[in-house]
N, C-alpha and C. Protein backbone atom coordinates (compact mmCIF):
# COMPACT_ATOMS: atom_id res chain seq x y z
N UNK A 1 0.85 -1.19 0.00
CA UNK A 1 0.00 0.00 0.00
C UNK A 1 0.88 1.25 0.00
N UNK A 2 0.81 2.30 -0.57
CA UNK A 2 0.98 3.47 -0.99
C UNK A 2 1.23 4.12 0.54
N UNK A 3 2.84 4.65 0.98
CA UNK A 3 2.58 5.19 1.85
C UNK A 3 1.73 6.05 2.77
N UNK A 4 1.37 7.14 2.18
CA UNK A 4 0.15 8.34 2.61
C UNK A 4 -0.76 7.71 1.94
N UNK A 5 -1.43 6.59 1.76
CA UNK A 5 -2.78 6.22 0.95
C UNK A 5 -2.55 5.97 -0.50
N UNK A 6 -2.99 5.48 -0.81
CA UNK A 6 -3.16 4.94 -2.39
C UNK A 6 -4.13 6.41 -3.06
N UNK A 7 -4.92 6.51 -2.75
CA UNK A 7 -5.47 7.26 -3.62
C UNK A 7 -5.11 9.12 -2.95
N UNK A 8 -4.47 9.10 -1.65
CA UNK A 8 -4.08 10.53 -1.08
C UNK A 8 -2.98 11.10 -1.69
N UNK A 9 -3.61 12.16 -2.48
CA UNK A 9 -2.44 12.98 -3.10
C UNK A 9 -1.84 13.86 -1.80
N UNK A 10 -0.71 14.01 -1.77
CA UNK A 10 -0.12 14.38 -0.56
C UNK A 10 0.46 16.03 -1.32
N UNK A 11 0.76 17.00 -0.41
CA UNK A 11 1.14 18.65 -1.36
C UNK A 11 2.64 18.87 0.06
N UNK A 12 2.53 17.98 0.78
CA UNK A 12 3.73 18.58 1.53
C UNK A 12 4.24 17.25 2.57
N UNK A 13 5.93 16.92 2.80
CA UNK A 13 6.09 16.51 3.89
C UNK A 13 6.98 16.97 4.31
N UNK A 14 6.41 17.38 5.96
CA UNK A 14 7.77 18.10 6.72
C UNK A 14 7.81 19.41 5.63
N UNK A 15 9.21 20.45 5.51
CA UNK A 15 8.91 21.50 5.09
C UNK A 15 8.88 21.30 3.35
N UNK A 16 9.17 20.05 3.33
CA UNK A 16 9.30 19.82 1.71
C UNK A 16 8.14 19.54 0.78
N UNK A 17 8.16 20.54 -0.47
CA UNK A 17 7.07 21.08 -1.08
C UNK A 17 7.07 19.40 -2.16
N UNK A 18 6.16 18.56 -2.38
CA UNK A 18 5.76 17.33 -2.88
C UNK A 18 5.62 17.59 -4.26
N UNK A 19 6.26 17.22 -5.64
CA UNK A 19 5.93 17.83 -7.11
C UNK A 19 5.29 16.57 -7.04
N UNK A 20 5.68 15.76 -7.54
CA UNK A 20 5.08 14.20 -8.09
C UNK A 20 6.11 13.09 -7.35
N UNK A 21 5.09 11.74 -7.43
CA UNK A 21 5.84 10.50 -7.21
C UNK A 21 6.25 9.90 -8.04
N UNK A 22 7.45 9.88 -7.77
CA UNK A 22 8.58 9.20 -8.96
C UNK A 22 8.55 7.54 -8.57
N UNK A 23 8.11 6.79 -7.67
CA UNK A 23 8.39 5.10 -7.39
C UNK A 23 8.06 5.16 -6.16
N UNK A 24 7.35 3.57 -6.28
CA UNK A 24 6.92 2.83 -4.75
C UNK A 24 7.09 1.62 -5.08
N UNK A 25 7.48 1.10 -4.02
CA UNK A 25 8.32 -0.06 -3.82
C UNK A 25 7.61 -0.85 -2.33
N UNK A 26 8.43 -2.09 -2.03
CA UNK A 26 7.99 -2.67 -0.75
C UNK A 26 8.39 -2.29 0.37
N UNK A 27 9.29 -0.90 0.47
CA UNK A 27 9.47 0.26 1.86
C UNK A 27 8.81 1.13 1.86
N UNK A 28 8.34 1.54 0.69
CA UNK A 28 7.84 2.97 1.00
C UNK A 28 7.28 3.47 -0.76
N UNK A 29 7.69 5.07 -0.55
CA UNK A 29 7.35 5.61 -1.68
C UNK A 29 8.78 6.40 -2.02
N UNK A 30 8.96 7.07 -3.69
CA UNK A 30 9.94 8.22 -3.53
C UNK A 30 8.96 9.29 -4.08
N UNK A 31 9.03 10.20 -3.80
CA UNK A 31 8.83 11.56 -4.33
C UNK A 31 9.93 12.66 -4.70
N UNK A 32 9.49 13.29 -5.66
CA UNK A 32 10.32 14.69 -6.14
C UNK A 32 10.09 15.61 -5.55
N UNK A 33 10.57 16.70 -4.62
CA UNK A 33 9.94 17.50 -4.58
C UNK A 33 10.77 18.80 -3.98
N UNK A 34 10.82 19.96 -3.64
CA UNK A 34 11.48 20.99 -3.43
C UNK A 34 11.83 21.37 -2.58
N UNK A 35 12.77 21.69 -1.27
CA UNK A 35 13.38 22.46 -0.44
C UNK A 35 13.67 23.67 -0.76
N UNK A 36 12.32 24.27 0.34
CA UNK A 36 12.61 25.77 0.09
C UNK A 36 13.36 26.49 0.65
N UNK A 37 14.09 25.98 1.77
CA UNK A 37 15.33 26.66 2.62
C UNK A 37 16.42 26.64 1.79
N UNK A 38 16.85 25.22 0.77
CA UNK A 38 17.75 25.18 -0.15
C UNK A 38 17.80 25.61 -1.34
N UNK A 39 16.33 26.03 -1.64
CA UNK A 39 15.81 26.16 -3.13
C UNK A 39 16.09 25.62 -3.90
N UNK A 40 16.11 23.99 -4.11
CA UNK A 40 16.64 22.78 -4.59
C UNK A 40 15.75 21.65 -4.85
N UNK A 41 15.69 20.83 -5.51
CA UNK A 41 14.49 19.61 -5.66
C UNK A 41 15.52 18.78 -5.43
N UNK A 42 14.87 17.95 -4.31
CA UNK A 42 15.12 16.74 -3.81
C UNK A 42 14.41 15.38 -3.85
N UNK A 43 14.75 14.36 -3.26
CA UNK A 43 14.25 13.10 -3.63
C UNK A 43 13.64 12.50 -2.40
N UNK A 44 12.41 12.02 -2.21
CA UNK A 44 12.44 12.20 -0.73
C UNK A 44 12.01 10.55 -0.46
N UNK A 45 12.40 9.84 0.84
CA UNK A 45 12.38 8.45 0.38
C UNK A 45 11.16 8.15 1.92
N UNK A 46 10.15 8.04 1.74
CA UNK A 46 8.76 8.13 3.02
C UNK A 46 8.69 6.48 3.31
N UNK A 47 8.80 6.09 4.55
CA UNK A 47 8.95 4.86 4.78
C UNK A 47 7.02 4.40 5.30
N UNK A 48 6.68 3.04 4.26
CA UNK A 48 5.76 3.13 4.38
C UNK A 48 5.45 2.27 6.10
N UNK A 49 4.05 2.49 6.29
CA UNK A 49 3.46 2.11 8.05
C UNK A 49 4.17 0.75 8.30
N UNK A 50 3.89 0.04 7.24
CA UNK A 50 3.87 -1.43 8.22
C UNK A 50 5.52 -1.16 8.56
N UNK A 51 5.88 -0.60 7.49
CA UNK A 51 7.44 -0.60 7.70
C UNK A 51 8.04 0.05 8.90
N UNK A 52 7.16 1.00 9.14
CA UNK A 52 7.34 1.65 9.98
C UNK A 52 7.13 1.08 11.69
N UNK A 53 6.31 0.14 11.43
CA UNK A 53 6.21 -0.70 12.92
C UNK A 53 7.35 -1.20 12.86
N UNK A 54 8.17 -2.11 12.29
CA UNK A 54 9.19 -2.82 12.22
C UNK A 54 10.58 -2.65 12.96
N UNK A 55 10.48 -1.99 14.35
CA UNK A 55 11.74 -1.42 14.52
C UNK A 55 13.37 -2.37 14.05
N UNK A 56 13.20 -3.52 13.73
CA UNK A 56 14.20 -3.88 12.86
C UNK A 56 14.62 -2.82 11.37
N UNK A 57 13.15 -2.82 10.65
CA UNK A 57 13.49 -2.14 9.44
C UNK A 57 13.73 -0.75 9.33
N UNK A 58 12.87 -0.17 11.00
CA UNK A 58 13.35 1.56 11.13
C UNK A 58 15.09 1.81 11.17
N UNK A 59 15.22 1.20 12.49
CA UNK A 59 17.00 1.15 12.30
C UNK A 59 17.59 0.75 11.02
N UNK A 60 17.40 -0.44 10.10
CA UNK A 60 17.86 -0.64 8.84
C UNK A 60 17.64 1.20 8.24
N UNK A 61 16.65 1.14 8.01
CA UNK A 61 16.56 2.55 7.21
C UNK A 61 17.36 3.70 7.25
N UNK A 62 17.78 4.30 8.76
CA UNK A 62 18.40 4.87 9.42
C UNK A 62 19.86 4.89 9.25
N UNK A 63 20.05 3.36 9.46
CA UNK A 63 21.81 2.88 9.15
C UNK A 63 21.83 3.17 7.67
N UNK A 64 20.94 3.13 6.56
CA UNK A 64 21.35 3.61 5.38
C UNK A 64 21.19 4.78 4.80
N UNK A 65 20.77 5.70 5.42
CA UNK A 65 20.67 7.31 5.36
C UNK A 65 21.99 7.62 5.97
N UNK A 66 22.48 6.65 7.58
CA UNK A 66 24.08 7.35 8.03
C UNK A 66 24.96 6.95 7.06
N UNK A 67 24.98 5.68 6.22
CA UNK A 67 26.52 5.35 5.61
C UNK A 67 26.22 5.99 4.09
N UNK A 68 24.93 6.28 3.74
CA UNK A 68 25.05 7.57 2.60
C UNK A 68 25.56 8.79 2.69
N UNK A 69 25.15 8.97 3.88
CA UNK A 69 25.82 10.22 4.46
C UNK A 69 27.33 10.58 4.04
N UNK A 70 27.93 9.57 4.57
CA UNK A 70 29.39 9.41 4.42
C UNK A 70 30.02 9.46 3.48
N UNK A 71 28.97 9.55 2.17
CA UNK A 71 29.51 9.09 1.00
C UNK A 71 29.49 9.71 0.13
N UNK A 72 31.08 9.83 -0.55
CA UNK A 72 30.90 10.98 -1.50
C UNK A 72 31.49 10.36 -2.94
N UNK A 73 30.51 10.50 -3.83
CA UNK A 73 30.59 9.58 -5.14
C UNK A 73 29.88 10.79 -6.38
N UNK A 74 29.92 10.66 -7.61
CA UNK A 74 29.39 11.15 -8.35
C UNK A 74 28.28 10.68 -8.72
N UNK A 75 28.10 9.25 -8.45
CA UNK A 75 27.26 8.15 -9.12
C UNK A 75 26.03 7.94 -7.61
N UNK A 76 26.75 8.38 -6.37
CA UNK A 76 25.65 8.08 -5.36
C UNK A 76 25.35 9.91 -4.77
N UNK A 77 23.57 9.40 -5.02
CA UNK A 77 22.86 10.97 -3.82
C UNK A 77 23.69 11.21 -2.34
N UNK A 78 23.37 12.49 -2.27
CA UNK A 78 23.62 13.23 -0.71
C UNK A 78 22.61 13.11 -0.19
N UNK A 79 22.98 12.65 0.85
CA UNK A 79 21.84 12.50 2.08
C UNK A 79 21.87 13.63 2.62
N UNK A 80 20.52 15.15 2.52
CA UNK A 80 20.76 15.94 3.12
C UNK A 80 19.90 16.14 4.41
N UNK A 81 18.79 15.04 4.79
CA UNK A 81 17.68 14.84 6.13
C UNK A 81 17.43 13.51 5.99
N UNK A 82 17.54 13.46 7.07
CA UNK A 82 16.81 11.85 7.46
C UNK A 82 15.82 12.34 9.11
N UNK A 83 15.11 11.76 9.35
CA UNK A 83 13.75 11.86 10.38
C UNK A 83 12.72 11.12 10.41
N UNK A 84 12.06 11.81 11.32
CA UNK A 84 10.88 11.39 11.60
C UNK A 84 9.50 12.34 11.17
N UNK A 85 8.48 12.49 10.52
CA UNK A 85 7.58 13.76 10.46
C UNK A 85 6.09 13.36 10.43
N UNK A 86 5.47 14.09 10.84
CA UNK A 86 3.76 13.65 10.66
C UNK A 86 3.19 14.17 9.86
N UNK A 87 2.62 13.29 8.82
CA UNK A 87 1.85 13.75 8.16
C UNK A 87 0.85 14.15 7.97
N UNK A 88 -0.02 15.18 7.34
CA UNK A 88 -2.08 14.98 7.66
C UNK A 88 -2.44 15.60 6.34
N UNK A 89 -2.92 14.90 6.81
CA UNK A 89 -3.94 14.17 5.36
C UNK A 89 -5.48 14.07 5.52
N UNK A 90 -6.49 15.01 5.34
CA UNK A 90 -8.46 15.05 5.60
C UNK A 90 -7.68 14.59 7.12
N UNK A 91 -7.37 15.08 7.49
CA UNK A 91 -7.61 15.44 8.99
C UNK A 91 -6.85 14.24 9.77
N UNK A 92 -6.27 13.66 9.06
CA UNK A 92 -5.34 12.49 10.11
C UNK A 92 -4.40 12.76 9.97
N UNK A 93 -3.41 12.50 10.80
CA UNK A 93 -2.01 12.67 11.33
C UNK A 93 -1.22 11.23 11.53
N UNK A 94 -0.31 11.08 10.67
CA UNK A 94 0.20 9.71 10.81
C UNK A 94 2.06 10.10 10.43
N UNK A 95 2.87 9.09 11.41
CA UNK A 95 4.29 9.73 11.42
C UNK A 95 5.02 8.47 10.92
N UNK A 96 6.02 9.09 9.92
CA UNK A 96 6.46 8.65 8.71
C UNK A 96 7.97 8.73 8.80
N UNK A 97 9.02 8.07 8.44
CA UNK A 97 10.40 7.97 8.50
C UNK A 97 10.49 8.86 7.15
N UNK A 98 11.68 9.82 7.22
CA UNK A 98 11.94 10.04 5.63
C UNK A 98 13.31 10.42 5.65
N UNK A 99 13.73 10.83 4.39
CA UNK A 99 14.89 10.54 4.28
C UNK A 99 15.39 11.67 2.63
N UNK A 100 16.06 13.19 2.57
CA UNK A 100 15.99 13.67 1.66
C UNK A 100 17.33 13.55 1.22
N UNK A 101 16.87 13.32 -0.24
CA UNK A 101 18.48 13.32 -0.73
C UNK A 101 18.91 14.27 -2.17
């Protein structure tokens, strides 16, 4: 299932402005979308719920946002946020791992 809902078009997570979804997968979703503190489009990687119960797969997630971090390649993204944020959506609030790169 579609992180924020299958059919919930989402316009923001955390301060990052949402253009479109570029891929969803069996963690989560990616989205495109803009940092306006950086004035930059970024890639944003939203870890979906069940995944999100999983504290095995939260730490996995985590450990691969730190050793991206570290890493400086032409061929691999910058990890510039990794967190935690809540989302809302028609009036629910649900908190989401993410990860901007």
């Amino acid at each position: 299932m579609h992180p924020l809902g299958k059919d919930m078009p989402v316009e923001r997570i955390g301060k990052y402005r949402i253009q479109q979804l570029i891929a969803r997968g069996g963690m989560g979703a990616l989205y495109l979308a803009h940092d306006p503190d950086l004035d930059r489009e970024v890639a944003i990687k939203v870890m979906s719920e069940s995944i999100m119960r999983d504290e095995q797969a939260r730490e996995r997630f985590y450990r691969e946002a730190r050793a991206a971090a570290r890493l400086q390649h032409r061929n691999i993204v910058t990890v510039f946020d990794v967190g935690d944020v809540r989302i809302e959506r028609e009036g629910i609030r649900t908190l989401h791992s993410i990860m901007a790169a």
